[in-house]
PDB file of N, CA and C in Angstrom:
ATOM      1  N   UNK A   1     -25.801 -28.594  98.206  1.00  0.00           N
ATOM      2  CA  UNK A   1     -26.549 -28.408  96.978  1.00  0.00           C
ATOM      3  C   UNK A   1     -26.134 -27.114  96.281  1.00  0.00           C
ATOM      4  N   UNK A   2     -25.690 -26.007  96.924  1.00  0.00           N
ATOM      5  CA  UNK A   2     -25.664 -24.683  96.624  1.00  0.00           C
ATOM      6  C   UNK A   2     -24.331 -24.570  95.764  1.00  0.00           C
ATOM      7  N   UNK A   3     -23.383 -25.422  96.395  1.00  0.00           N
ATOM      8  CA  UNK A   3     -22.326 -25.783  95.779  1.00  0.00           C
ATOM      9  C   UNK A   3     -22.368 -26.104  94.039  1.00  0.00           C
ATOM     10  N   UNK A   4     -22.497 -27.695  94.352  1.00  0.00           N
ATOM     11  CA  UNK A   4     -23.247 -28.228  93.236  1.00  0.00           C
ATOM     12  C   UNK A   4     -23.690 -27.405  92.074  1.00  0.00           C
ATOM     13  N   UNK A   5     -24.401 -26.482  92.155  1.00  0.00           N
ATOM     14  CA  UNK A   5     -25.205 -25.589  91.268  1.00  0.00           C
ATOM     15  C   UNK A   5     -23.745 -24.652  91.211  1.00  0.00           C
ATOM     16  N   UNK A   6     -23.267 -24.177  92.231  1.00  0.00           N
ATOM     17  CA  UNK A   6     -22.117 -23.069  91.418  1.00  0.00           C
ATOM     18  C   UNK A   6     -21.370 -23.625  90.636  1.00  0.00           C
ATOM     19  N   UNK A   7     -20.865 -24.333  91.011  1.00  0.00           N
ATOM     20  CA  UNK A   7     -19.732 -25.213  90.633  1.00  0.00           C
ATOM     21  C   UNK A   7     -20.263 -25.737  88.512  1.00  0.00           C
ATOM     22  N   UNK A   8     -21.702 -26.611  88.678  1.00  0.00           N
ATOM     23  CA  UNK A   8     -22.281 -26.990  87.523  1.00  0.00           C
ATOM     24  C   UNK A   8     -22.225 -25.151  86.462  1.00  0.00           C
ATOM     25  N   UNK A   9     -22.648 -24.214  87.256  1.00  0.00           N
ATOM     26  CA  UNK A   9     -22.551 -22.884  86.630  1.00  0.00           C
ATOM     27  C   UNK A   9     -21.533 -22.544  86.048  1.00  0.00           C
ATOM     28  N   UNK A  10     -20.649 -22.701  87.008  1.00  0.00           N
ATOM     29  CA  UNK A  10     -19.455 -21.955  86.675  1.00  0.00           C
ATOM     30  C   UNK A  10     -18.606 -22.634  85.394  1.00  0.00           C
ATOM     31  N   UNK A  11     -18.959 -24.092  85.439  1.00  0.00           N
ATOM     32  CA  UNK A  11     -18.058 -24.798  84.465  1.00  0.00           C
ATOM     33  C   UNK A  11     -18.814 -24.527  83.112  1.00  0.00           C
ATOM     34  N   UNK A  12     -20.154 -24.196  83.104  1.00  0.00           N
ATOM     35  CA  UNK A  12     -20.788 -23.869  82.170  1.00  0.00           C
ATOM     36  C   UNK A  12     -20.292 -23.159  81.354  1.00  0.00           C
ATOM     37  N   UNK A  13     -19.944 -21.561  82.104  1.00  0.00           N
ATOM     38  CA  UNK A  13     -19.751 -20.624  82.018  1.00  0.00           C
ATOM     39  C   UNK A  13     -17.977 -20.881  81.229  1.00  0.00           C
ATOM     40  N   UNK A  14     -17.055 -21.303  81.718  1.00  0.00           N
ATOM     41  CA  UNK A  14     -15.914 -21.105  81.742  1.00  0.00           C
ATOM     42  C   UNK A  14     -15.868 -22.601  79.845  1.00  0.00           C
ATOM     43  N   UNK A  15     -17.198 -23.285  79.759  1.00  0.00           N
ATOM     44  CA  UNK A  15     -16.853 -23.861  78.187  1.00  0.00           C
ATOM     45  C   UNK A  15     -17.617 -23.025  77.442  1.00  0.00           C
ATOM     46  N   UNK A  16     -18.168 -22.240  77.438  1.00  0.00           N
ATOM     47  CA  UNK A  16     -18.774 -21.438  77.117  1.00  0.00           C
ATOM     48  C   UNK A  16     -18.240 -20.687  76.207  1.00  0.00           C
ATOM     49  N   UNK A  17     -17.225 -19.941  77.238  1.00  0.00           N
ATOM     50  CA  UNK A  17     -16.453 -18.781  76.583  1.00  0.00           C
ATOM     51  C   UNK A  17     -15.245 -19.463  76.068  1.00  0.00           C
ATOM     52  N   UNK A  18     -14.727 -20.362  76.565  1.00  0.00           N
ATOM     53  CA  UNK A  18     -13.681 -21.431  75.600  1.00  0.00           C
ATOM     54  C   UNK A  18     -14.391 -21.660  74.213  1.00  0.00           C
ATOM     55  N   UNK A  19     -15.731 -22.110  74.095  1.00  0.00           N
ATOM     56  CA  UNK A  19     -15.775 -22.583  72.690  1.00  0.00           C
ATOM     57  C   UNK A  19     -16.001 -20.949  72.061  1.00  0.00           C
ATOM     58  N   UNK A  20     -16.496 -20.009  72.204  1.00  0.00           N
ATOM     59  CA  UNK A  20     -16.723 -18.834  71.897  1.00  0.00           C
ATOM     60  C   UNK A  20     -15.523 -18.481  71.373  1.00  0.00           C
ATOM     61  N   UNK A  21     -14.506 -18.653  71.947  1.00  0.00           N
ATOM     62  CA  UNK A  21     -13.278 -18.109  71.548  1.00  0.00           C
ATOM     63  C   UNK A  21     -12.571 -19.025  70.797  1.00  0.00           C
ATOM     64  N   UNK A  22     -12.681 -19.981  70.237  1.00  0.00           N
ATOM     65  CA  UNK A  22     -12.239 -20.710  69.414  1.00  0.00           C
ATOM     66  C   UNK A  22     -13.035 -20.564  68.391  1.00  0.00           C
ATOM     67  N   UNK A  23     -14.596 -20.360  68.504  1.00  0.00           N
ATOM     68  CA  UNK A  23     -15.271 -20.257  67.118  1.00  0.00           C
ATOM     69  C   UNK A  23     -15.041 -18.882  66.612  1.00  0.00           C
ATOM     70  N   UNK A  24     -14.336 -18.192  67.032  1.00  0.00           N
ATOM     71  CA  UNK A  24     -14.372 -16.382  66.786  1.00  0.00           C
ATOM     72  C   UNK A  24     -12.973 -16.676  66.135  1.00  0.00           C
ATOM     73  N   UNK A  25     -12.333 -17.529  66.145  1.00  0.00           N
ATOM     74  CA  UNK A  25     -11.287 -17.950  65.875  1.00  0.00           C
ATOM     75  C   UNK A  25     -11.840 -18.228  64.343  1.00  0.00           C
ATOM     76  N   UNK A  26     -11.761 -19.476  64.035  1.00  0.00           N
ATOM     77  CA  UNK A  26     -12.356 -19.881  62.612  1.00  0.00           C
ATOM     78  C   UNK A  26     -13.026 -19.371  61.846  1.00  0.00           C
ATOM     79  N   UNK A  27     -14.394 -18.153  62.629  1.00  0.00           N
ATOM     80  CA  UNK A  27     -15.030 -17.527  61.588  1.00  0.00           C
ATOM     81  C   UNK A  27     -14.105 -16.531  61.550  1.00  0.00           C
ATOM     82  N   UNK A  28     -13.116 -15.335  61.806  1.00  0.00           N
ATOM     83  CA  UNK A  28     -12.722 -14.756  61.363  1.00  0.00           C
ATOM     84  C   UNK A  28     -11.457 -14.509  60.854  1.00  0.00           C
ATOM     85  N   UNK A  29     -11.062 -16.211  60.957  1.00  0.00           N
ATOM     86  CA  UNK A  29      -9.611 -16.300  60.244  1.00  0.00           C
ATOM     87  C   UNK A  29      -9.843 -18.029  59.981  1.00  0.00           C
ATOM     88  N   UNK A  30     -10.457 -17.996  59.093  1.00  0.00           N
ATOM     89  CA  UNK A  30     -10.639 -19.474  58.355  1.00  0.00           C
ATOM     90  C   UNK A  30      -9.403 -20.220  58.030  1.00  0.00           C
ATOM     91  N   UNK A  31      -8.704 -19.276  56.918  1.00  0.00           N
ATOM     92  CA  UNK A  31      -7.689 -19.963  55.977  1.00  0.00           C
ATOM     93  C   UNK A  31      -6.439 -19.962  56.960  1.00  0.00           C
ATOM     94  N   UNK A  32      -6.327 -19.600  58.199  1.00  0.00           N
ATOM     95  CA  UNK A  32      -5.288 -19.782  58.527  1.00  0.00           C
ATOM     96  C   UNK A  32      -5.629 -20.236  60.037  1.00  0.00           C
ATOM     97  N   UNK A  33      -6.504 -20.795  59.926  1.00  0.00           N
ATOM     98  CA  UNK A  33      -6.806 -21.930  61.125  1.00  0.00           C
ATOM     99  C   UNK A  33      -7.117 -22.855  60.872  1.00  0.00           C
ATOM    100  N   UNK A  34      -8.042 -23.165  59.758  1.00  0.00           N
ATOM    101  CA  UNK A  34      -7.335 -24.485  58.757  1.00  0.00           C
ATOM    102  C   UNK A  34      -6.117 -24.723  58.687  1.00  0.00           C
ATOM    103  N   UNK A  35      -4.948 -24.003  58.499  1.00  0.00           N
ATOM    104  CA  UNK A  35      -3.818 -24.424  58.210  1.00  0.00           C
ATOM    105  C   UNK A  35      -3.447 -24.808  59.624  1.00  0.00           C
ATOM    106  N   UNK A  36      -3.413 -24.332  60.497  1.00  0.00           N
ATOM    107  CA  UNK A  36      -2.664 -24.224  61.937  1.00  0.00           C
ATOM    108  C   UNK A  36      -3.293 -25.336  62.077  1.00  0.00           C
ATOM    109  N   UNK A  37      -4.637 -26.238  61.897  1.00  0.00           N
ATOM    110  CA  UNK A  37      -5.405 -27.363  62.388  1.00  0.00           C
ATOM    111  C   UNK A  37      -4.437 -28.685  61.401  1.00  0.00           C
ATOM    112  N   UNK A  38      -4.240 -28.334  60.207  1.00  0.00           N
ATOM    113  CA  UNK A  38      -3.241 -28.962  59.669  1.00  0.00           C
ATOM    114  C   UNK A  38      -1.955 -29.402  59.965  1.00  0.00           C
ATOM    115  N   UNK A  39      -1.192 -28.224  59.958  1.00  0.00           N
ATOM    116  CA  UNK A  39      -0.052 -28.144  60.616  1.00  0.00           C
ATOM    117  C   UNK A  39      -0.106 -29.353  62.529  1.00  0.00           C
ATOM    118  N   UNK A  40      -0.937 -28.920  63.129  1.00  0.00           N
ATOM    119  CA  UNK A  40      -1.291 -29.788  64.304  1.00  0.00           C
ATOM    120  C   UNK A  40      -1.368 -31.533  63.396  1.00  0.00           C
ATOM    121  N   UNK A  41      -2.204 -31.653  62.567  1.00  0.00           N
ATOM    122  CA  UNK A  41      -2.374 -32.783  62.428  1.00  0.00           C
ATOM    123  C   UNK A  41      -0.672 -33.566  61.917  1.00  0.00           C
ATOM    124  N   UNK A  42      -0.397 -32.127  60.985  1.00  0.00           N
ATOM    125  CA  UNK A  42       1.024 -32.835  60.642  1.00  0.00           C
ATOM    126  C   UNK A  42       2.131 -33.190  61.874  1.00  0.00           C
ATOM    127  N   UNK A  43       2.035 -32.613  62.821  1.00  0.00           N
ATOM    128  CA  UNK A  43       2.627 -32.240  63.904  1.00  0.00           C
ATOM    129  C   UNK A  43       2.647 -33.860  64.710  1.00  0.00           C
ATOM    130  N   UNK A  44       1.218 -34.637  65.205  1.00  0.00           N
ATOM    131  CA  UNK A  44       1.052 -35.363  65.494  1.00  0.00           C
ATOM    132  C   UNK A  44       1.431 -36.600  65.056  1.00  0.00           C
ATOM    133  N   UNK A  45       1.308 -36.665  63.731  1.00  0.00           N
ATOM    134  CA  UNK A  45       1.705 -37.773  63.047  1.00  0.00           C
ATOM    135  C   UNK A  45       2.940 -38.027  62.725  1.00  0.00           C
ATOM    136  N   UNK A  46       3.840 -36.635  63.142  1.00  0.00           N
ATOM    137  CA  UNK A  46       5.250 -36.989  62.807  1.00  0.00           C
ATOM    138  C   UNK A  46       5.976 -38.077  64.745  1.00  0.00           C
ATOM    139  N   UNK A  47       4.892 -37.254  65.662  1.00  0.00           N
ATOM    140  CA  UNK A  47       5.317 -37.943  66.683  1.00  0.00           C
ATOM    141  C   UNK A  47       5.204 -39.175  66.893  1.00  0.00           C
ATOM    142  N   UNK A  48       3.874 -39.731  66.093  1.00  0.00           N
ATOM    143  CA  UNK A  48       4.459 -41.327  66.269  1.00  0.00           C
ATOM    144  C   UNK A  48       4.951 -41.965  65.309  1.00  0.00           C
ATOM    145  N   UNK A  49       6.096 -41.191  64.281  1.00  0.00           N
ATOM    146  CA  UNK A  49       6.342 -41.697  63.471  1.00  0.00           C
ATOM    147  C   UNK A  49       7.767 -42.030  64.395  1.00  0.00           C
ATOM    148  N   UNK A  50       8.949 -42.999  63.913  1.00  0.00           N
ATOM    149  CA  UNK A  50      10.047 -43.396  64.611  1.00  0.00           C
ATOM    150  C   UNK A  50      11.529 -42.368  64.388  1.00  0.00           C
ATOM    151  N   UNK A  51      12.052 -42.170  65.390  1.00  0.00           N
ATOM    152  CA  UNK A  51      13.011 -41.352  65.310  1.00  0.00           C
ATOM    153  C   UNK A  51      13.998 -41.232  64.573  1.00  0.00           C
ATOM    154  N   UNK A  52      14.268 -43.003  63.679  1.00  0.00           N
ATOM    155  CA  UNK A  52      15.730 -43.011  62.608  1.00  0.00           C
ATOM    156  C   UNK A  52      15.504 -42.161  61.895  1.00  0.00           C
ATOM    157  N   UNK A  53      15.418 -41.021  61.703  1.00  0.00           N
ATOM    158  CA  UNK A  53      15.682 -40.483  60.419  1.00  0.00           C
ATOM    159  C   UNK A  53      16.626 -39.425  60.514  1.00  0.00           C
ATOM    160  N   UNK A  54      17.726 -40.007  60.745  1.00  0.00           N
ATOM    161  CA  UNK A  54      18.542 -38.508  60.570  1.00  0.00           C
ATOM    162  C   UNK A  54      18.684 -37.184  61.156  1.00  0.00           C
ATOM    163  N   UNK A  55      17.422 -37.317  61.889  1.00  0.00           N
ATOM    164  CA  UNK A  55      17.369 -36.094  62.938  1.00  0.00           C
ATOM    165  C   UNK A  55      16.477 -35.034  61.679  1.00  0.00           C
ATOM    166  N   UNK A  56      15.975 -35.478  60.711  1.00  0.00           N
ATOM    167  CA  UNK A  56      15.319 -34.372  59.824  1.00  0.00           C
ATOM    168  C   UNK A  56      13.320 -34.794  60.469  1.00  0.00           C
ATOM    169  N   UNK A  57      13.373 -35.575  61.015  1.00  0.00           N
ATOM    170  CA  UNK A  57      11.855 -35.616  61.755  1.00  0.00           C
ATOM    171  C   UNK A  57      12.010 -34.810  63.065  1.00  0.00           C
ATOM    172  N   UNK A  58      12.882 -34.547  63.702  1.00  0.00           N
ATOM    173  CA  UNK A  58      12.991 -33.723  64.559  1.00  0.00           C
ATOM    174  C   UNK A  58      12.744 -32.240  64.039  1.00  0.00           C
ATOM    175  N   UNK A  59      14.050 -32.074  63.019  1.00  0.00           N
ATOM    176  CA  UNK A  59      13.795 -31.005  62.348  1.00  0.00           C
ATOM    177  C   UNK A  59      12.621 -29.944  61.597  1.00  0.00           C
ATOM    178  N   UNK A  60      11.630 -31.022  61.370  1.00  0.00           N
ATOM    179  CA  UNK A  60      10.440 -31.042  60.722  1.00  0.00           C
ATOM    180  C   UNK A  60       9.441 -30.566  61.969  1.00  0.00           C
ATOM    181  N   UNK A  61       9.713 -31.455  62.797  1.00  0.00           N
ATOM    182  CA  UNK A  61       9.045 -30.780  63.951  1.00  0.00           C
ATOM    183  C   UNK A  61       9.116 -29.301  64.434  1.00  0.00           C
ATOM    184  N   UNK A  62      10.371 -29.292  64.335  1.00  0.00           N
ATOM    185  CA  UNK A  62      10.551 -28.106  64.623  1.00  0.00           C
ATOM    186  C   UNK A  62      10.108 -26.778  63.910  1.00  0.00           C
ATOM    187  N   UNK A  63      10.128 -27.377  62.522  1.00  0.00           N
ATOM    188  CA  UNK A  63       9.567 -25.996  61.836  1.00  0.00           C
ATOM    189  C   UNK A  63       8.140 -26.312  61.773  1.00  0.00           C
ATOM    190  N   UNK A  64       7.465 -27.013  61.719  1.00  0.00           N
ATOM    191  CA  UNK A  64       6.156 -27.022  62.273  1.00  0.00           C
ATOM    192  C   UNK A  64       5.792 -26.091  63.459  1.00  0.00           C
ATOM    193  N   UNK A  65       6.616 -25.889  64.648  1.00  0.00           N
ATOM    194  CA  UNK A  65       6.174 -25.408  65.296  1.00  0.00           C
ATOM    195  C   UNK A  65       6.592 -23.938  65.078  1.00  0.00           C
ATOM    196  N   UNK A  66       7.431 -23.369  64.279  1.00  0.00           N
ATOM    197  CA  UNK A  66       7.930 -22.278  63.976  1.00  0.00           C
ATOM    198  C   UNK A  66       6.383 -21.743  63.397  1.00  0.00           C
ATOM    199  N   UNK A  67       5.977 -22.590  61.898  1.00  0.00           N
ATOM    200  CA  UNK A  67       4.922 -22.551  61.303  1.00  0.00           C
ATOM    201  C   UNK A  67       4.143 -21.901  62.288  1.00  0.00           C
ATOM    202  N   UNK A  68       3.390 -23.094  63.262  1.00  0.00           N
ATOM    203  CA  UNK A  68       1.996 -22.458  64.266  1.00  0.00           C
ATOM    204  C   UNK A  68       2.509 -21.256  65.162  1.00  0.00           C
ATOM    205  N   UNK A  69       3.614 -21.031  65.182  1.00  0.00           N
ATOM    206  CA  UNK A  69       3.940 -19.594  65.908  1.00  0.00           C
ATOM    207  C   UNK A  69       3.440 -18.780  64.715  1.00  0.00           C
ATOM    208  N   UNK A  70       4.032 -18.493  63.907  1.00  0.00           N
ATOM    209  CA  UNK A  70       4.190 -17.315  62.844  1.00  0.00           C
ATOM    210  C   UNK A  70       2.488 -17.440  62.512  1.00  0.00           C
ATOM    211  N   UNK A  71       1.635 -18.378  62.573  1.00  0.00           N
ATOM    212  CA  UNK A  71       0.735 -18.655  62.390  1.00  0.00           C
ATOM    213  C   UNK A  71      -0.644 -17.711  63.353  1.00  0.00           C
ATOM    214  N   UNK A  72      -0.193 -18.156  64.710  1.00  0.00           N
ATOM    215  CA  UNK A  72      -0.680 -17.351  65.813  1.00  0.00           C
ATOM    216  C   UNK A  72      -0.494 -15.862  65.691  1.00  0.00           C
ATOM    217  N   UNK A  73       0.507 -15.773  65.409  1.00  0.00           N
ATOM    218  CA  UNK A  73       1.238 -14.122  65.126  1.00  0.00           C
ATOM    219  C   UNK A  73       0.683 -13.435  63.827  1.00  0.00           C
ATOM    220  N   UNK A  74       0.379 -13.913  63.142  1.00  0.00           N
ATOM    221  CA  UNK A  74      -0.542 -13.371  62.109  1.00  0.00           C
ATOM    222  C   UNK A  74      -2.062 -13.191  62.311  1.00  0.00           C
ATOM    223  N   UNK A  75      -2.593 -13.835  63.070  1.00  0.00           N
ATOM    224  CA  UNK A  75      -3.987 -13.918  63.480  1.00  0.00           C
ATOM    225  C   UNK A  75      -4.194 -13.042  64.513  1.00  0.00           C
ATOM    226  N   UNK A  76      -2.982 -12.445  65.152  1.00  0.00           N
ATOM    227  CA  UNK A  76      -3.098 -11.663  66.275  1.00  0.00           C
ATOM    228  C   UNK A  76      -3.007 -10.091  65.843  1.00  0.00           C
ATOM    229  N   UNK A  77      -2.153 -10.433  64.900  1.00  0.00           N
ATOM    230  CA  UNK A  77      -1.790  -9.093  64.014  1.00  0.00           C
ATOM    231  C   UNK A  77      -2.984  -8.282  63.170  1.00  0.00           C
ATOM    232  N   UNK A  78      -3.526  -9.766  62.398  1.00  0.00           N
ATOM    233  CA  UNK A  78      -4.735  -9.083  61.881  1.00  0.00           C
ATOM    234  C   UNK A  78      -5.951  -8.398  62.820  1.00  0.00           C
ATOM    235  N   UNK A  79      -6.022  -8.998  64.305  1.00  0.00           N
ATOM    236  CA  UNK A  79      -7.136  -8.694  64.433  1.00  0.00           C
ATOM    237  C   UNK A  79      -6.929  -7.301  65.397  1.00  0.00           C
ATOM    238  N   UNK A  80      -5.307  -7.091  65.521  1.00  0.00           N
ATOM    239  CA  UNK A  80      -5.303  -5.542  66.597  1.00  0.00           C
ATOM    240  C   UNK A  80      -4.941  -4.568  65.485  1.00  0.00           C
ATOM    241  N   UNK A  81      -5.007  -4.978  64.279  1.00  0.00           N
ATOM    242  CA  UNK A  81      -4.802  -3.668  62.957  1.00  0.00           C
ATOM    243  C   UNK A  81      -6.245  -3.945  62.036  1.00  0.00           C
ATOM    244  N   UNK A  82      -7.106  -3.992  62.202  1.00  0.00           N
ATOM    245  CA  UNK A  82      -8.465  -3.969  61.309  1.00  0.00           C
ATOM    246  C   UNK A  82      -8.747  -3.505  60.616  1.00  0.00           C
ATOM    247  N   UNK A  83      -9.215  -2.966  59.529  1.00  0.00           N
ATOM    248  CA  UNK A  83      -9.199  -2.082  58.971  1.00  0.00           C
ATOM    249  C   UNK A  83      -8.001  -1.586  57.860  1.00  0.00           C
ATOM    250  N   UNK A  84      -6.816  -2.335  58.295  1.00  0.00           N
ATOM    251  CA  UNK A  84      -5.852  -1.192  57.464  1.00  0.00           C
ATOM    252  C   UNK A  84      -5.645  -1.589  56.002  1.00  0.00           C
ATOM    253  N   UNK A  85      -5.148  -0.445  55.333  1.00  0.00           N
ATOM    254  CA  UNK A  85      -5.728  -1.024  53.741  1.00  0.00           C
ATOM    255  C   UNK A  85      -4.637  -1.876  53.195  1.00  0.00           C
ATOM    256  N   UNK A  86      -5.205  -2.789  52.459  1.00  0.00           N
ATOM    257  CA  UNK A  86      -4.075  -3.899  51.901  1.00  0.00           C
ATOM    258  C   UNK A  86      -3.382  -3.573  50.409  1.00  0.00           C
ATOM    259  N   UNK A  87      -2.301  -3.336  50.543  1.00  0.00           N
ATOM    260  CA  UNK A  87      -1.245  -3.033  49.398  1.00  0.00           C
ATOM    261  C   UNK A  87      -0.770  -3.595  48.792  1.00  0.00           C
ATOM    262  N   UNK A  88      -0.842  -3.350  47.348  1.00  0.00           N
ATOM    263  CA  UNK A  88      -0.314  -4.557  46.306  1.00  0.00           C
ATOM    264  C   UNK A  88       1.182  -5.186  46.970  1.00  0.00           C
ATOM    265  N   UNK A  89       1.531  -5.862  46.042  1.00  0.00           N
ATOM    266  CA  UNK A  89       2.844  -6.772  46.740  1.00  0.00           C
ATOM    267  C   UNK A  89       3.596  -5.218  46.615  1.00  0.00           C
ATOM    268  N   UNK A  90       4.725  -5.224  46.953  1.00  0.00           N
ATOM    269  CA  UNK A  90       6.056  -4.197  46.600  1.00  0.00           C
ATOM    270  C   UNK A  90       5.771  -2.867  46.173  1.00  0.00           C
ATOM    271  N   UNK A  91       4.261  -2.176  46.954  1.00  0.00           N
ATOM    272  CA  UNK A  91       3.870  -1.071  47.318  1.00  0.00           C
ATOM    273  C   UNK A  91       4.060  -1.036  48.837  1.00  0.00           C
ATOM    274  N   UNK A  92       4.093   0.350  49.003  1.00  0.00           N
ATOM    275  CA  UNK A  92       4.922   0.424  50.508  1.00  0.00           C
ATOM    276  C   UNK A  92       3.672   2.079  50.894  1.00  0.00           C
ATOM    277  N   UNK A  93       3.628   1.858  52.223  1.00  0.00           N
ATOM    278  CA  UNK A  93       2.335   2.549  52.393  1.00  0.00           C
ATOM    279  C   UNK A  93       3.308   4.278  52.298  1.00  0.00           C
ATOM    280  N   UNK A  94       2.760   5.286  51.797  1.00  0.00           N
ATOM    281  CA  UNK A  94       3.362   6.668  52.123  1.00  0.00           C
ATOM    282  C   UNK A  94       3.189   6.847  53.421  1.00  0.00           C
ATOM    283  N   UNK A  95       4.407   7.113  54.105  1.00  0.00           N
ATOM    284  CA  UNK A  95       4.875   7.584  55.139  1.00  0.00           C
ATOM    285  C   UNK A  95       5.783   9.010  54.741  1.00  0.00           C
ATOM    286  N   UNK A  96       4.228   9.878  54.207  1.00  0.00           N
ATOM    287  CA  UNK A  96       4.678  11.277  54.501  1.00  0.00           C
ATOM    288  C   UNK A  96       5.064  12.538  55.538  1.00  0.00           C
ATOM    289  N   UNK A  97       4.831  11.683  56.973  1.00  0.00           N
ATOM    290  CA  UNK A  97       5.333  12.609  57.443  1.00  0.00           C
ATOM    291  C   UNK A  97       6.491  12.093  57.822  1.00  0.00           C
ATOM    292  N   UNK A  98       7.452  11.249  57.433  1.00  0.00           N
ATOM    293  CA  UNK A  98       8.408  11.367  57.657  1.00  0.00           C
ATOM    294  C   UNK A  98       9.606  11.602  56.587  1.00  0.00           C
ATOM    295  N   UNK A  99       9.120  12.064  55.596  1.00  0.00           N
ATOM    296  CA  UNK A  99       9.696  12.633  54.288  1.00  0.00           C
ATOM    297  C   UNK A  99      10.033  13.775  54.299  1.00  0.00           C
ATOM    298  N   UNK A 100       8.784  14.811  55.652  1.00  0.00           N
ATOM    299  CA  UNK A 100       8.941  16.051  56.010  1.00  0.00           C
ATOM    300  C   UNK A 100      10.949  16.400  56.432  1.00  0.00           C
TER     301      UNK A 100
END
């Protein structure tokens, strides 16, 4: 029985913090977990689509998955730099002390 109960706990515990971390996901990067949920959907549908094509459905695949990398990598980026201030396009932050 004692089992039982850890075991029922523990799995609790372990969807718990899975969905936690996926919803911390969406609320603080919406527009680009929408896309990555996209990108997945596009992703899927190219797999059961049939292989004649030239090798450009492969290709497609492939940058799809380039996509959800660069995708991940931006979401990771934003959230270990917080705070930092956002600069018009083709402003470049002063890096005065190395002008010294």
């Amino acid at each position: 029985m004692k089992i039982k109960k850890l075991a029922a706990v523990t799995l609790t515990a372990i969807i718990t913090v899975s969905l936690t971390a996926i919803s911390a996901s969406a609320l603080d990067q919406p527009n680009m977990t929408a896309a990555r949920n996209d990108l997945n959907k596009a992703e899927n549908s190219l797999r059961k689509a049939t292989a004649d094509k030239g090798g450009h459905r492969n290709r497609a695949l492939n940058l799809i998955s380039q996509a959800i990398a660069e995708i991940n990598r931006g979401i990771s980026f934003d959230r270990a730099t917080p705070n930092r201030p956002i600069l018009p396009r083709g402003r470049r932050r002063n890096n005065s002390h190395f002008d010294k």
